[in-house]
N, C-alpha and C. Protein backbone atom coordinates (compact mmCIF):
# COMPACT_ATOMS: atom_id res chain seq x y z
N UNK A 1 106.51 -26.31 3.40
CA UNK A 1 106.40 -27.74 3.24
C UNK A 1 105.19 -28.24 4.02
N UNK A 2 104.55 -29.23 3.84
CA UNK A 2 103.34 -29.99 4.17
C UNK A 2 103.88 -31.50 4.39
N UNK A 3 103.61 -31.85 6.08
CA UNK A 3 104.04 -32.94 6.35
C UNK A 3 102.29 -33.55 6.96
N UNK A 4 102.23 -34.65 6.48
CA UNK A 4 100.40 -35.53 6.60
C UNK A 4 100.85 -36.45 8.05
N UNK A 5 100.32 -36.59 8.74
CA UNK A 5 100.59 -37.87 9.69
C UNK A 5 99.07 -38.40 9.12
N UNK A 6 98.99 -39.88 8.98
CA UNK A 6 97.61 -40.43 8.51
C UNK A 6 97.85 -42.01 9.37
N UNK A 7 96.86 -41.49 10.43
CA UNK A 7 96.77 -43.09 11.47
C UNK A 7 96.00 -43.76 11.07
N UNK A 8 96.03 -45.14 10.63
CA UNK A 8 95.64 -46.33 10.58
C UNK A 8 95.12 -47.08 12.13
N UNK A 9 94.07 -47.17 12.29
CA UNK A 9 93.89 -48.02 13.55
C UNK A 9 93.47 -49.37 12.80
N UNK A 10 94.14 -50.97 13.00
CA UNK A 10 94.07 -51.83 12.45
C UNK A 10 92.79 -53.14 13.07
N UNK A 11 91.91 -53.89 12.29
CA UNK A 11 91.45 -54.68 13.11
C UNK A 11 92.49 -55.81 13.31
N UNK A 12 91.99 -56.34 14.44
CA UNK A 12 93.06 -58.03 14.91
C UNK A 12 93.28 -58.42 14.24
N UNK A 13 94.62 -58.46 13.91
CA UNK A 13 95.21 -60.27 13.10
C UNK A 13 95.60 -59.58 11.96
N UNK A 14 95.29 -58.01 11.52
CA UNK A 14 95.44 -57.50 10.23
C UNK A 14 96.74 -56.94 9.79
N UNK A 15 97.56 -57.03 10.62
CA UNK A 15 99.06 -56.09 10.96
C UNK A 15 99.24 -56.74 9.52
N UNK A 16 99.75 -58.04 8.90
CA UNK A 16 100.59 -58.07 8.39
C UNK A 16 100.20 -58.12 7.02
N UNK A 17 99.20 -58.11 6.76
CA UNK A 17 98.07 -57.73 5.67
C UNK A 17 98.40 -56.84 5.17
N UNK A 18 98.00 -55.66 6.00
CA UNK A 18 97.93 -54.03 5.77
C UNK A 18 99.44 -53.76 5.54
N UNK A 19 100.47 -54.05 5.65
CA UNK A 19 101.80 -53.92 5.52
C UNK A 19 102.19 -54.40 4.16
N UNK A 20 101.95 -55.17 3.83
CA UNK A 20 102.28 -56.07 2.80
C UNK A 20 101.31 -54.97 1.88
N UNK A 21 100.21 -54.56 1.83
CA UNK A 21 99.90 -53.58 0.72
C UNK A 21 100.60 -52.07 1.06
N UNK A 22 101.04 -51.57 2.21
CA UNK A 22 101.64 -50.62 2.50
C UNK A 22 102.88 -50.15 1.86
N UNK A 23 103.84 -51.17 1.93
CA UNK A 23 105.30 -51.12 1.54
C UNK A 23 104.93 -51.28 -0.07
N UNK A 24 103.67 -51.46 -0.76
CA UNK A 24 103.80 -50.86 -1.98
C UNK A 24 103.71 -49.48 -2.29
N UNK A 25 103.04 -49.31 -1.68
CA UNK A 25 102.59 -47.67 -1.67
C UNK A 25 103.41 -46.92 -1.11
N UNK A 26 104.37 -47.29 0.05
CA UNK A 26 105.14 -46.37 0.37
C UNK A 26 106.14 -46.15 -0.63
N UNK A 27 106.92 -47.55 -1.39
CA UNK A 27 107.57 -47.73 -2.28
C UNK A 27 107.59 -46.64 -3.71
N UNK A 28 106.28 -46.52 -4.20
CA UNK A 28 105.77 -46.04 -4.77
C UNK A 28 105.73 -44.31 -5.05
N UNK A 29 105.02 -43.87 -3.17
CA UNK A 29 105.35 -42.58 -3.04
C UNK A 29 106.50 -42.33 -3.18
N UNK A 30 107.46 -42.91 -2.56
CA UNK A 30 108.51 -41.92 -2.43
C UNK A 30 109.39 -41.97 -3.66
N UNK A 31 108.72 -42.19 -5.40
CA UNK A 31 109.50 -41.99 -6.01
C UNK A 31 108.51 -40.75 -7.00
N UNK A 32 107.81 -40.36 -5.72
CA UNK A 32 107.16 -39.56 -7.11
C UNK A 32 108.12 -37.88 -6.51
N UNK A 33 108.03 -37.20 -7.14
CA UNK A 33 109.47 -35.68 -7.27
C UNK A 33 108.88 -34.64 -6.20
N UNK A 34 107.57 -34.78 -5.84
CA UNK A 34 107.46 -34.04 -4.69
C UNK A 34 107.52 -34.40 -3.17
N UNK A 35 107.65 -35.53 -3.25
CA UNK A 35 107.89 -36.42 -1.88
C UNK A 35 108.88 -35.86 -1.27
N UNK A 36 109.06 -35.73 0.01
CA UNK A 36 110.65 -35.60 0.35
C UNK A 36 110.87 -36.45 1.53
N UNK A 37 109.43 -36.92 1.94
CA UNK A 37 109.94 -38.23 3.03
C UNK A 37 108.16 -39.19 3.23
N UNK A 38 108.83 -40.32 2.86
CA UNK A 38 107.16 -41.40 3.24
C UNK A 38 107.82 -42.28 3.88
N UNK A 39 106.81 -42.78 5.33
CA UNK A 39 107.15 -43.94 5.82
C UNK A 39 106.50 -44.26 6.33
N UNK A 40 106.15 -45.62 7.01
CA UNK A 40 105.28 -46.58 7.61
C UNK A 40 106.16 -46.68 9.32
N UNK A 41 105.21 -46.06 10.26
CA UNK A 41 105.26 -46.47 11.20
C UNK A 41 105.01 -47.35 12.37
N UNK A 42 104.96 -47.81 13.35
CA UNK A 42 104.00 -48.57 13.98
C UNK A 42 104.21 -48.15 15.68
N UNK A 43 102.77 -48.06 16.18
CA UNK A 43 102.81 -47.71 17.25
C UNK A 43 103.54 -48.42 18.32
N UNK A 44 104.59 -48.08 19.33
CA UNK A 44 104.81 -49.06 20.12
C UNK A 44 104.24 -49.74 21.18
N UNK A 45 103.25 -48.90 21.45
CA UNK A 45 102.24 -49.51 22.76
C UNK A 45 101.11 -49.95 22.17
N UNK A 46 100.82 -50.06 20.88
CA UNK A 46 99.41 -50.43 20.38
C UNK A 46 99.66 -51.33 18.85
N UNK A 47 100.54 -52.48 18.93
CA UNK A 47 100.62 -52.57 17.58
C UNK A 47 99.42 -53.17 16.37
N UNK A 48 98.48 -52.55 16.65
CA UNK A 48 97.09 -52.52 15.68
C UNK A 48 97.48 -50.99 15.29
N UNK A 49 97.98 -49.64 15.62
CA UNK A 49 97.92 -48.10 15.09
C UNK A 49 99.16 -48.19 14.19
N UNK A 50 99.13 -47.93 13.07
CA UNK A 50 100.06 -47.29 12.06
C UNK A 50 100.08 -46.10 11.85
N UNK A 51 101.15 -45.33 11.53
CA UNK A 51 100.89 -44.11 10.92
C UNK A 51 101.94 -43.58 9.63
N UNK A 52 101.37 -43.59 8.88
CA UNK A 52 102.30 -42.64 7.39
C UNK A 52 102.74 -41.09 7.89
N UNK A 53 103.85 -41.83 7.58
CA UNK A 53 104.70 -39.72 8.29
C UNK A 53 105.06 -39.55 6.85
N UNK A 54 104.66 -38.23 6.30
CA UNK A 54 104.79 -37.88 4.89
C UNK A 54 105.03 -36.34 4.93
N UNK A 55 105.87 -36.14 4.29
CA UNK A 55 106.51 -34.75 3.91
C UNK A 55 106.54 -34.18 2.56
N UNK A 56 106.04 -32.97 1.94
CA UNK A 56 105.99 -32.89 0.41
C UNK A 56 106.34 -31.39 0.37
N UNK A 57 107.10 -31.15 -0.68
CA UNK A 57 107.24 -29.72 -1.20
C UNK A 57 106.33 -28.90 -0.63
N UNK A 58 104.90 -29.44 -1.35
CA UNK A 58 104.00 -27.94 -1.34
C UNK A 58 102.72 -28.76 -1.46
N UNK A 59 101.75 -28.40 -1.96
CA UNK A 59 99.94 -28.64 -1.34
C UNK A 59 100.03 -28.90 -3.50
N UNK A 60 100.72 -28.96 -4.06
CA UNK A 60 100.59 -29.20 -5.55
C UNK A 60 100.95 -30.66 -5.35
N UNK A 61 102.07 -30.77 -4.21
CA UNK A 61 102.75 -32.19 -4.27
C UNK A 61 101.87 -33.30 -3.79
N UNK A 62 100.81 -32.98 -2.78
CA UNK A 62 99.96 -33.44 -1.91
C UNK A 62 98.76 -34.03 -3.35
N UNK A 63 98.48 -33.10 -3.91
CA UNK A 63 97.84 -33.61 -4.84
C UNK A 63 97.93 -34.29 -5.98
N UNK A 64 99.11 -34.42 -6.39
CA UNK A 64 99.80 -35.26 -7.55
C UNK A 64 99.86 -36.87 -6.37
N UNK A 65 100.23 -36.53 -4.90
CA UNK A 65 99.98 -37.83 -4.43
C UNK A 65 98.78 -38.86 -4.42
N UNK A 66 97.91 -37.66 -3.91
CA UNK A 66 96.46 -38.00 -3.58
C UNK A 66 96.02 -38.61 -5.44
N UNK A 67 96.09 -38.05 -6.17
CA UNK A 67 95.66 -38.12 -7.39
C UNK A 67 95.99 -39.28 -8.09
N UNK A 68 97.52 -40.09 -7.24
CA UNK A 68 98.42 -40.70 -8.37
C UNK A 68 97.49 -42.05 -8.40
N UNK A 69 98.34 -43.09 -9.30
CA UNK A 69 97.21 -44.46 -9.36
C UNK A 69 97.80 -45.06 -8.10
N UNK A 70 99.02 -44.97 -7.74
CA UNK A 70 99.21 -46.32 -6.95
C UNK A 70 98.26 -45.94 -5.22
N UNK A 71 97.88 -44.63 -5.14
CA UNK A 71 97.52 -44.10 -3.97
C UNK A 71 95.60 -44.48 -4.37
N UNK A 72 95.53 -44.03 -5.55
CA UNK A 72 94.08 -44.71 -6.15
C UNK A 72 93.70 -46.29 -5.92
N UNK A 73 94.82 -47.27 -6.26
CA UNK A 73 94.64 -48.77 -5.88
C UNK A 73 95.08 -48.97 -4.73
N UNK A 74 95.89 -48.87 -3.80
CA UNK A 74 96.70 -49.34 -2.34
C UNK A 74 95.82 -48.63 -1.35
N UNK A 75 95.35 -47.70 -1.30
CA UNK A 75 94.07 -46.91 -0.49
C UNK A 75 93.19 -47.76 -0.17
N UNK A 76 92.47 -48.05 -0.92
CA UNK A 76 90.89 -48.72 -1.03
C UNK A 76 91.60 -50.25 -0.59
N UNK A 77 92.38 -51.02 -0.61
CA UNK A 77 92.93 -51.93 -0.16
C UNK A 77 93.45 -52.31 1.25
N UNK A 78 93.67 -51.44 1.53
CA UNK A 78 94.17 -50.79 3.10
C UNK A 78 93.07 -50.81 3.84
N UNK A 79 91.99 -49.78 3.24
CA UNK A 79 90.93 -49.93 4.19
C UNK A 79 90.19 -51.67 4.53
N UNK A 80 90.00 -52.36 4.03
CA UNK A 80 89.41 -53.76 3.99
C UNK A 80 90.41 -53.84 5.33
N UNK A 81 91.64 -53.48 5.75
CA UNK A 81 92.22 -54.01 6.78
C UNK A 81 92.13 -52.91 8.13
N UNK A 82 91.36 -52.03 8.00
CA UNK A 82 91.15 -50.85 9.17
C UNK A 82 89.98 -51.34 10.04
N UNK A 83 89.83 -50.66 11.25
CA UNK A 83 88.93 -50.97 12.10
C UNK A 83 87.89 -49.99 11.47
N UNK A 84 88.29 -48.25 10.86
CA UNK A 84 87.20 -47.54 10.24
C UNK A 84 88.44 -46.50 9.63
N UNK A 85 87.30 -45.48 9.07
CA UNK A 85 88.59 -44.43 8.43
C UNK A 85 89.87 -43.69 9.07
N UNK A 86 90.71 -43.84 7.77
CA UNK A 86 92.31 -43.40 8.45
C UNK A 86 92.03 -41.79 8.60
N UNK A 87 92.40 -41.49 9.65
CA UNK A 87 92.78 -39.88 10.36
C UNK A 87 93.52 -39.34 9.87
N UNK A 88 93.81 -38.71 9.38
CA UNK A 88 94.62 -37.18 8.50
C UNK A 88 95.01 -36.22 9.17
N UNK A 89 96.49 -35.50 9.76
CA UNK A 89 96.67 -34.58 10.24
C UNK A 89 97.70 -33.69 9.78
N UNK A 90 97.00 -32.60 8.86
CA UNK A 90 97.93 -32.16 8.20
C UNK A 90 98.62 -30.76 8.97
N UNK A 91 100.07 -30.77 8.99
CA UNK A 91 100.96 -29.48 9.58
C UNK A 91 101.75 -28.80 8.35
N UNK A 92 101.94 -27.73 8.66
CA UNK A 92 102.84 -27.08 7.82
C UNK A 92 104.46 -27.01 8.59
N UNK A 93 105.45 -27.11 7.54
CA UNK A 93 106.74 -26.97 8.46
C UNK A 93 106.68 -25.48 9.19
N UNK A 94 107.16 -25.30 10.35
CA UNK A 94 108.10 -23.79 10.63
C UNK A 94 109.62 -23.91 10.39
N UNK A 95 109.70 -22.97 9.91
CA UNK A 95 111.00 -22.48 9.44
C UNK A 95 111.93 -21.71 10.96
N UNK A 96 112.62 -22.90 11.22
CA UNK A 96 113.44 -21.82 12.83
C UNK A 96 115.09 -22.56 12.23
């Protein structure tokens, strides 16, 4: 499995902006069949940092995400509310 952490660092005043296009997209992901977990976080000591905790089958699922439309329109929308580009940190599960 392939879980993404993707931080958002937000400019001022933008929290509720970037949310309001977020909860479409999260909405969105998590009905597509390789998802197995999307969510919108928020930092507690910094509330300008978000981060998408995302979990998918496999690196096929990652790309049917990356590929889909609503990740094509809610992306490019998101950014207008970032301080600069979102960070990507991709892990693989261990199995214990």
């Amino acid at each position: 499995m392939i879980v993404l952490l993707a931080k958002s660092t937000l400019q001022e005043g933008k929290q509720q902006e970037f949310i309001a296009v977020a909860e479409k997209l999260v909405k969105a992901t998590r009905e597509e069949p390789g998802c197995l977990y999307y969510d919108l976080v928020q930092d507690v000591s910094d509330d300008k940092v978000f981060y998408f905790v995302e979990k998918y089958q496999d690196e096929a699922a990652v790309e049917v995400h990356k590929n889909s439309e609503h990740f094509q329109t809610f992306v490019p929308m998101m950014n207008a509310f970032r301080e600069g580009p979102s960070e990507v940190t991709k892990c693989a599960t261990i199995d214990i």
